[in-house]
N, C-alpha and C. Protein backbone atom coordinates (compact mmCIF):
# COMPACT_ATOMS: atom_id res chain seq x y z
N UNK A 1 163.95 312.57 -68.81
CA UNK A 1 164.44 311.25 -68.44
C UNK A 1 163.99 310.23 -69.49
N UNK A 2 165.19 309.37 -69.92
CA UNK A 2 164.75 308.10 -70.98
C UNK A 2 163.51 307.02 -70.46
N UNK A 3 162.95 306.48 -71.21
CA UNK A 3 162.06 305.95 -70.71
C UNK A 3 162.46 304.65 -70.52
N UNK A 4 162.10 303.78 -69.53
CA UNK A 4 162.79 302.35 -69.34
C UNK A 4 162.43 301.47 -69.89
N UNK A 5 163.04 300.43 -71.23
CA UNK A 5 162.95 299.42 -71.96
C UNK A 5 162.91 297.97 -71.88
N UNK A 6 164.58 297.71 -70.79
CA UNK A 6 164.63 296.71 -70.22
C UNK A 6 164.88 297.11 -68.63
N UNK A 7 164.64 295.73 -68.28
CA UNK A 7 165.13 296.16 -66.29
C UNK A 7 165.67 294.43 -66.06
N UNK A 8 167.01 294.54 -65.69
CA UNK A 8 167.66 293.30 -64.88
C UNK A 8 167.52 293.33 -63.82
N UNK A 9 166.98 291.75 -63.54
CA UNK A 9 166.25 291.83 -61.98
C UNK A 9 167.26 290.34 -61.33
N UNK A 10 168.48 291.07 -60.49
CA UNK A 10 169.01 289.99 -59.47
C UNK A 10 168.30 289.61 -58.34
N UNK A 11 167.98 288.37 -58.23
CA UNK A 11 167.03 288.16 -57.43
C UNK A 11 168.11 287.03 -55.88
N UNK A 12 167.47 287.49 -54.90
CA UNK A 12 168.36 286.71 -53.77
C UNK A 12 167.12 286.54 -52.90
N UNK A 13 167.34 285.75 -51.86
CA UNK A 13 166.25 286.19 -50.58
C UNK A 13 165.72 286.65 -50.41
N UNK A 14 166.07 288.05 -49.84
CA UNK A 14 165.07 288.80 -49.36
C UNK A 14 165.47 289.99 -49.72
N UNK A 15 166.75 290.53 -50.25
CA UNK A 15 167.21 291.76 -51.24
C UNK A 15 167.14 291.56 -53.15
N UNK A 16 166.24 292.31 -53.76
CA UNK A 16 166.70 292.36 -54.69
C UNK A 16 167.38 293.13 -55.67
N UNK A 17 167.57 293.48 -56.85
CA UNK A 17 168.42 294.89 -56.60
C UNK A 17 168.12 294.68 -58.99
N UNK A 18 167.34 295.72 -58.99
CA UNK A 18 167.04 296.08 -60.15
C UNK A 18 167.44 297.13 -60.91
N UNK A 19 168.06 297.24 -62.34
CA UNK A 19 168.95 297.66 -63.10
C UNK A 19 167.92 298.11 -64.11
N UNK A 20 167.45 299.55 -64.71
CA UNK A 20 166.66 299.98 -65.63
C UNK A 20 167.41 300.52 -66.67
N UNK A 21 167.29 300.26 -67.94
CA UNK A 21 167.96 300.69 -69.20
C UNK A 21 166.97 300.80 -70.35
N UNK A 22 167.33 302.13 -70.51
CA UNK A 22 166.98 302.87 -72.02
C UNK A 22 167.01 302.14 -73.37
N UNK A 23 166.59 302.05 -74.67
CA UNK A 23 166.53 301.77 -75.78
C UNK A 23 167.91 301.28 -76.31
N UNK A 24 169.15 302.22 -75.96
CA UNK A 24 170.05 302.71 -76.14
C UNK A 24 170.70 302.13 -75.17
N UNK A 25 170.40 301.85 -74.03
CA UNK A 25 171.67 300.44 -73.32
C UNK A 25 172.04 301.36 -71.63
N UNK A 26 171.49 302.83 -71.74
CA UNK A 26 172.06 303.80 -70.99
C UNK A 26 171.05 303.16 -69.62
N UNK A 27 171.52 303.68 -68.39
CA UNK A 27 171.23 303.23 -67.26
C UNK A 27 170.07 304.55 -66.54
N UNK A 28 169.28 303.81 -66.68
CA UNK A 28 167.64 304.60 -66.07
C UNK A 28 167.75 304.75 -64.73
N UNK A 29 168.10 303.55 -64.37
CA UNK A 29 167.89 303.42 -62.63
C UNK A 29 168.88 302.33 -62.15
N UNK A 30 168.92 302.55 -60.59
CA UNK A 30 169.51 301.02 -60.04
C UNK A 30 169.26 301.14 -58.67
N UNK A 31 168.30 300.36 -58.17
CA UNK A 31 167.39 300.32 -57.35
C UNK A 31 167.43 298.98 -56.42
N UNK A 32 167.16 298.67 -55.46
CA UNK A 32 167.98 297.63 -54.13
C UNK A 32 166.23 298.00 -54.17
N UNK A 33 165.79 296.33 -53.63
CA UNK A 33 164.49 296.44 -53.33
C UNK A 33 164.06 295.11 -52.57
N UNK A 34 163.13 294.89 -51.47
CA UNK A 34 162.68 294.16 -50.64
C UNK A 34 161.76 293.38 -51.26
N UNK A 35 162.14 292.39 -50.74
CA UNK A 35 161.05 290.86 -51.64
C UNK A 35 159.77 291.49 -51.35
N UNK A 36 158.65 292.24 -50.61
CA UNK A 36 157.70 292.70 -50.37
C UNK A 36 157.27 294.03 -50.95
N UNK A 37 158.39 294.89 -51.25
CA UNK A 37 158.07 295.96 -52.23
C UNK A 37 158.66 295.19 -53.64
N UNK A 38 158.69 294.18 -54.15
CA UNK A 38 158.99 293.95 -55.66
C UNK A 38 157.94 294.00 -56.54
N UNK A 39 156.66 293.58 -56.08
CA UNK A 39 155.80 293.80 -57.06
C UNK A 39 155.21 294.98 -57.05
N UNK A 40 155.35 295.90 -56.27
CA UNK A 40 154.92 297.00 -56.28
C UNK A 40 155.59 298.20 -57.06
N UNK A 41 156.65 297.87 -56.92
CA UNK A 41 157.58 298.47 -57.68
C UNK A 41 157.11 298.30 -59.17
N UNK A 42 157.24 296.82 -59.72
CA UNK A 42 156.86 296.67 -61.22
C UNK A 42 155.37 297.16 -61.55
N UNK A 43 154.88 297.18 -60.56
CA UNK A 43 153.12 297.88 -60.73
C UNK A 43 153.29 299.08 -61.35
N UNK A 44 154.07 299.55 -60.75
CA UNK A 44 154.26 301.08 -61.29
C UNK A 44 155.61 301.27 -62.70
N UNK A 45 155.72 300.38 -63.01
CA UNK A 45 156.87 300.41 -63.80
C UNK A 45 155.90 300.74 -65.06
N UNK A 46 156.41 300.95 -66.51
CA UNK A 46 155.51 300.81 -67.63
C UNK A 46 156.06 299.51 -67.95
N UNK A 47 155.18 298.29 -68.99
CA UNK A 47 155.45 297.53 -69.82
C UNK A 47 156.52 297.17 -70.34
N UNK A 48 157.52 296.82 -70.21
CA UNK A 48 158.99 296.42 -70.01
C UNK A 48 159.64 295.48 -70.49
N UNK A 49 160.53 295.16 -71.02
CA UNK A 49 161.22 293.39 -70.85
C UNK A 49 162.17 293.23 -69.46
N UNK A 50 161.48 292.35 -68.84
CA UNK A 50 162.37 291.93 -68.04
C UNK A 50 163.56 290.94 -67.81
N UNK A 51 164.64 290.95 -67.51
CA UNK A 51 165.50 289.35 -67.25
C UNK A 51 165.69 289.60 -66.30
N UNK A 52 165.89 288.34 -65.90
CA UNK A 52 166.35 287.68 -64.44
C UNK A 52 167.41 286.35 -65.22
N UNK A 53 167.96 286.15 -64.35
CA UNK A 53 168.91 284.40 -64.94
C UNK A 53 167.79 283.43 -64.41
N UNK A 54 168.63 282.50 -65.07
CA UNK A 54 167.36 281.67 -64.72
C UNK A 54 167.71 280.42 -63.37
N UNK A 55 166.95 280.21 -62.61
CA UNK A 55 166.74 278.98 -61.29
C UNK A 55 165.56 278.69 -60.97
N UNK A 56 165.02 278.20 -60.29
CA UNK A 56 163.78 277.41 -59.89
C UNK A 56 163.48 278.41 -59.13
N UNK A 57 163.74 279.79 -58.79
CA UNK A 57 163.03 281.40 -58.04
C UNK A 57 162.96 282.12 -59.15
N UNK A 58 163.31 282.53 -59.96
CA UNK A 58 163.05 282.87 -61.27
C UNK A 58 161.85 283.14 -61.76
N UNK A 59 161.59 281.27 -62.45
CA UNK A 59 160.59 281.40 -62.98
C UNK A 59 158.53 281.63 -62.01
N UNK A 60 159.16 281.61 -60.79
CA UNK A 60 158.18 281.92 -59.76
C UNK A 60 158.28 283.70 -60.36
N UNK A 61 159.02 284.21 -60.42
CA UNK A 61 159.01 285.67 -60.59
C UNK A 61 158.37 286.33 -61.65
N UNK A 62 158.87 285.04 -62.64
CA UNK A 62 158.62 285.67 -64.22
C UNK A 62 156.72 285.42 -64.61
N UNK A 63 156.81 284.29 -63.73
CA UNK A 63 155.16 284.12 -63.75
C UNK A 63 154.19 285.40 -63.37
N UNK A 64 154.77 286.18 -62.06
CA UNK A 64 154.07 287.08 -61.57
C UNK A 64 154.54 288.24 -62.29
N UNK A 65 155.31 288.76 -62.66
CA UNK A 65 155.83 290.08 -63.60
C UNK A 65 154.97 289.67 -65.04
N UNK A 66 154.91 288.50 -65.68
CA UNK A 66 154.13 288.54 -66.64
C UNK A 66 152.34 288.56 -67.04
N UNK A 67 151.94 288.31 -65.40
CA UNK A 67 150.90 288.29 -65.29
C UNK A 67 150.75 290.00 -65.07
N UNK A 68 151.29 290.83 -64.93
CA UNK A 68 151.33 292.27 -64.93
C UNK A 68 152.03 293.05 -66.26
N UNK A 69 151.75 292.19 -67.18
CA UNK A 69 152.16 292.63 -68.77
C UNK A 69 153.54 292.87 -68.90
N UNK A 70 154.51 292.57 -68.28
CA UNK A 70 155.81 292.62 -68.80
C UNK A 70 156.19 291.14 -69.33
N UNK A 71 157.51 291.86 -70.38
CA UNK A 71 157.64 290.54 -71.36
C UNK A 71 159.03 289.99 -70.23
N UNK A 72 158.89 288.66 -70.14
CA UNK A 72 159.64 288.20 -69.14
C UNK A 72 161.08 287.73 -69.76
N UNK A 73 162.31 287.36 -69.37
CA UNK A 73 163.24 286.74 -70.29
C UNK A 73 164.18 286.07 -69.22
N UNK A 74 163.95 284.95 -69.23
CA UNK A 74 165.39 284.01 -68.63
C UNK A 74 166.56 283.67 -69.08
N UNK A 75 167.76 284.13 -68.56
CA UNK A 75 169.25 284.17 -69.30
C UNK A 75 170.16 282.76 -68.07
N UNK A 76 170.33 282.15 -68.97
CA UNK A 76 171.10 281.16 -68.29
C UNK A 76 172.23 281.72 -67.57
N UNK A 77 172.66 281.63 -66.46
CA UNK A 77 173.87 282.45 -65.66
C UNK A 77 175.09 282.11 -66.53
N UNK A 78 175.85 281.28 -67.18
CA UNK A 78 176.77 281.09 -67.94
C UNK A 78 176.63 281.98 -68.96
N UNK A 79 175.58 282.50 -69.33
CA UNK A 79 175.46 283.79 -70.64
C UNK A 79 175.48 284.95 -69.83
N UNK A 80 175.05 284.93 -68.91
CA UNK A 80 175.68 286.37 -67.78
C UNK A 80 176.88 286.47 -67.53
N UNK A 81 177.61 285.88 -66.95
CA UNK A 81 178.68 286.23 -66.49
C UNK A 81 180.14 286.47 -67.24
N UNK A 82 180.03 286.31 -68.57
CA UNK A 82 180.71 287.82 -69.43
C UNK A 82 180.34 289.18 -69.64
N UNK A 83 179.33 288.87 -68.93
CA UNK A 83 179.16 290.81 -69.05
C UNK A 83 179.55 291.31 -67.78
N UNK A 84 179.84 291.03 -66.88
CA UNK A 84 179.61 291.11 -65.34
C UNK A 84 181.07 291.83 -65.71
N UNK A 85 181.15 292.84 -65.51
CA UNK A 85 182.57 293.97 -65.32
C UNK A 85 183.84 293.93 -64.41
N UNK A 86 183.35 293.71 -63.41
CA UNK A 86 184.22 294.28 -62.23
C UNK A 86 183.68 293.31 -60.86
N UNK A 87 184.50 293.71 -60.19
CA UNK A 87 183.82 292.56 -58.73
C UNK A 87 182.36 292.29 -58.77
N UNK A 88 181.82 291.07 -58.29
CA UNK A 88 180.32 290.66 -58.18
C UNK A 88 179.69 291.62 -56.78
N UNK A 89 178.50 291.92 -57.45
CA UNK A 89 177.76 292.20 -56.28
C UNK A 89 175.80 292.41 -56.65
N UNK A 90 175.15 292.86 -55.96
CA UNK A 90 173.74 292.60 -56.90
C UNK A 90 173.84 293.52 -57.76
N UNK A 91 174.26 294.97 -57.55
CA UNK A 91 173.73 295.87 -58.43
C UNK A 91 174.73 295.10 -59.89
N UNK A 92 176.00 295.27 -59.64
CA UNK A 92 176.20 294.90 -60.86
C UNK A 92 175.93 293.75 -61.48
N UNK A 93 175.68 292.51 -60.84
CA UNK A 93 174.75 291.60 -61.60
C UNK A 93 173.73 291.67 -62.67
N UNK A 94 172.91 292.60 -61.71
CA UNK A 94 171.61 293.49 -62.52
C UNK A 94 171.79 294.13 -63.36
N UNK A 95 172.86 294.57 -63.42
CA UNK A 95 173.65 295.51 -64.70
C UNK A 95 174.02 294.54 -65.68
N UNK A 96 174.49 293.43 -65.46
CA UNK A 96 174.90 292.61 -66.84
C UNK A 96 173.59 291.69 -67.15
N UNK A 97 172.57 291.34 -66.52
CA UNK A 97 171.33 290.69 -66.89
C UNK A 97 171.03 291.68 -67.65
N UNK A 98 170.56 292.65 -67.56
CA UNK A 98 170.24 293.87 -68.46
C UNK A 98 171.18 294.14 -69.48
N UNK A 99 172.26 293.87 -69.51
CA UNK A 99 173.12 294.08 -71.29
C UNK A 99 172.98 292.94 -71.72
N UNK A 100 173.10 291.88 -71.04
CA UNK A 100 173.12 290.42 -72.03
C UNK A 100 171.54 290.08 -72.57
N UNK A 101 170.41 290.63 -71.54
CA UNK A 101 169.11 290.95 -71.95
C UNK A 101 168.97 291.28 -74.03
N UNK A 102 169.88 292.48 -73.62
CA UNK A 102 169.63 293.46 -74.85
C UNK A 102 170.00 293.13 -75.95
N UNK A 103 171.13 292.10 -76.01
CA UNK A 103 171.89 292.06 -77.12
C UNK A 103 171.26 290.78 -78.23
N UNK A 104 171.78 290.91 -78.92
CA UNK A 104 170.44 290.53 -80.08
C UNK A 104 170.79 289.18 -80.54
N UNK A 105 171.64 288.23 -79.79
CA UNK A 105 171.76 286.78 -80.45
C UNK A 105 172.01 286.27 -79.10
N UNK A 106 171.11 286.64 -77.97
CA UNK A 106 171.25 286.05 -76.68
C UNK A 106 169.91 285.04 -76.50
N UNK A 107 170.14 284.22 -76.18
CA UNK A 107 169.71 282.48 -76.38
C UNK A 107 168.69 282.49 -74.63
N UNK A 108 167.45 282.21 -74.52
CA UNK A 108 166.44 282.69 -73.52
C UNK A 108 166.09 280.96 -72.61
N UNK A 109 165.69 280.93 -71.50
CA UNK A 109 165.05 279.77 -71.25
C UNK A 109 163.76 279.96 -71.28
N UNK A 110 162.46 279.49 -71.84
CA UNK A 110 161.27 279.43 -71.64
C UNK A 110 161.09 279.37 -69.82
N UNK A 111 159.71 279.90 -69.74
CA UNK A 111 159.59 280.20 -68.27
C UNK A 111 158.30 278.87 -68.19
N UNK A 112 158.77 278.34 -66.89
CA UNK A 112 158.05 277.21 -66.66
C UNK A 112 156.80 277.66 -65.76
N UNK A 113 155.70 276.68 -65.73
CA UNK A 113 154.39 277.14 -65.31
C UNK A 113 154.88 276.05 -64.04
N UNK A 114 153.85 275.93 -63.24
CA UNK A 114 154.37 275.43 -61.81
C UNK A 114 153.57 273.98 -61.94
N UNK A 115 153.22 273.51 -62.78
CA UNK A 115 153.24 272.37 -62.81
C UNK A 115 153.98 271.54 -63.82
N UNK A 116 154.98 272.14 -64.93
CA UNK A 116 156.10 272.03 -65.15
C UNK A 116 157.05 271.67 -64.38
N UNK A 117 157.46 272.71 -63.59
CA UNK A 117 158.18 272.60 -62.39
C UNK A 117 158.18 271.81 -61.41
N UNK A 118 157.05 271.67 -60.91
CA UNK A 118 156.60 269.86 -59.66
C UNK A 118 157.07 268.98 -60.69
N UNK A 119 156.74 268.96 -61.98
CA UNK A 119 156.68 267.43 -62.57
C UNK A 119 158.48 267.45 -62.36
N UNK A 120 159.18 268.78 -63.22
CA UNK A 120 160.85 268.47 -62.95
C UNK A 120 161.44 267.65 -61.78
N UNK A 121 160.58 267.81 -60.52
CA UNK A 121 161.68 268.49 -59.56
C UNK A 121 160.97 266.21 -59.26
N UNK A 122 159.92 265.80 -59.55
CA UNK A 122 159.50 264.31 -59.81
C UNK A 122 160.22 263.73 -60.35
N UNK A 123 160.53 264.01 -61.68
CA UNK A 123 161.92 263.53 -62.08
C UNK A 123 163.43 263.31 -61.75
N UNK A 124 163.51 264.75 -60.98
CA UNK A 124 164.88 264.55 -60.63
C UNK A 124 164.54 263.87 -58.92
N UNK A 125 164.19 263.61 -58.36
CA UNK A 125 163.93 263.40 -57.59
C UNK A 125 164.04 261.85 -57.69
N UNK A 126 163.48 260.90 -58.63
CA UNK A 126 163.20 260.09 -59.05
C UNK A 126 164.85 259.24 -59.81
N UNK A 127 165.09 260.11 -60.56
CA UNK A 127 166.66 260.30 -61.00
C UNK A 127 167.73 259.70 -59.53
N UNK A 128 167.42 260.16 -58.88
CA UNK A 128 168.50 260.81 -57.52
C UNK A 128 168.05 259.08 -56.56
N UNK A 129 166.98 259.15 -56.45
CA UNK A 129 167.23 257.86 -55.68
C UNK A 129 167.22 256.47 -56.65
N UNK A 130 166.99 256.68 -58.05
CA UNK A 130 167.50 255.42 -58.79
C UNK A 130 169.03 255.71 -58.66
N UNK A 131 169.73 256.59 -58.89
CA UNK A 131 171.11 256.53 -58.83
C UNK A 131 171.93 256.16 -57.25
N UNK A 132 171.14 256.45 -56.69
CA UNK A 132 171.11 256.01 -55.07
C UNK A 132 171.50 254.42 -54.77
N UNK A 133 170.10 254.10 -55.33
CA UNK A 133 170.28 252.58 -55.20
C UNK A 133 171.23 251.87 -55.86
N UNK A 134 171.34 252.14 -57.09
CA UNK A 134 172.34 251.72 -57.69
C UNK A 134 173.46 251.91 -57.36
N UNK A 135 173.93 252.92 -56.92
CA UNK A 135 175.28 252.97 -55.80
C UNK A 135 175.30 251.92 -54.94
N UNK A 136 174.46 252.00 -53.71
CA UNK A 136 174.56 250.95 -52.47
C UNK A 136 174.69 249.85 -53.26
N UNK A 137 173.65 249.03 -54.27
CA UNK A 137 174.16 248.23 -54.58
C UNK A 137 175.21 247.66 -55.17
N UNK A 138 175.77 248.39 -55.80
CA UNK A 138 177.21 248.50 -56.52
C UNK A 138 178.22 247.89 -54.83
N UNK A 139 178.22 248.86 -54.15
CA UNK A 139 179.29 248.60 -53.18
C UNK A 139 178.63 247.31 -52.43
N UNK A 140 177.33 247.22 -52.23
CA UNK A 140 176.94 245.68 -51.11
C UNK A 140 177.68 244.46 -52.57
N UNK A 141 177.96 244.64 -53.30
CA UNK A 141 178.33 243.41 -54.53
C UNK A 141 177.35 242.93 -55.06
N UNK A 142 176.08 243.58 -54.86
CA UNK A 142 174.31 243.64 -55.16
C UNK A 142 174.82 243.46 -56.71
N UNK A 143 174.28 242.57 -57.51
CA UNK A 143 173.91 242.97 -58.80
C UNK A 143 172.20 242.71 -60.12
């Protein structure tokens, strides 16, 4: 059996569903897995690159897979979804995170630390009710 290089990891709720590929692009595994067996799973995995696309669950993921020595990689979903084949579903999701992973002029998001992330979510947050106000006032004839 090839040894596993990369692994695309579709991540949802509480199913996730992971895609293992060879050097060579060939398909190791494809594996449906419970938010509670996920790290256990990668425990036992060897040293890996991983992708996932990237969202604000993501980089919660990529934090903990990298703290267990795998190299982590975030693919913006708009760079996924030309590889995506045939009807959507997780496994094949996981299947195109893992080719668009591989290919060699594919463009990554840095993985945010979680106080990165609070400060974002301050900003937009911040964003959202200045644009707020400025609405109401717009329509009260507020200027």
């Amino acid at each position: 059996m090839s040894e596993v290089t990369t692994i695309g990891l579709d991540i949802a709720k509480s199913v996730f569903h992971a895609h293992g590929a060879d050097e060579r692009g060939a398909m190791v595994f494809s594996r449906k897995l419970t938010r509670g067996k996920l790290l256990e799973f990668f425990a036992g995995q060897p040293r890996c690159t991983v992708a996932l696309e990237a969202c604000g669950g993501a980089h919660h993921w990529a934090r903990e897979l990298q703290a267990m020595g795998h190299e982590v990689r975030l693919i913006p979903p708009a760079y996924v979804k030309p590889f995506v084949k045939r009807h959507k579903n997780d496994a094949i999701d996981a299947e195109a995170i893992c080719e668009a992973a591989q290919r060699p002029g594919m463009r990554f998001v840095a993985v945010k630390s979680e106080e990165q992330q609070a400060a974002g979510l301050v900003f937009r947050t911040r964003d959202l009710v200045c644009a707020s106000e400025l609405s109401s006032s717009t329509r009260s004839g507020v200027t």
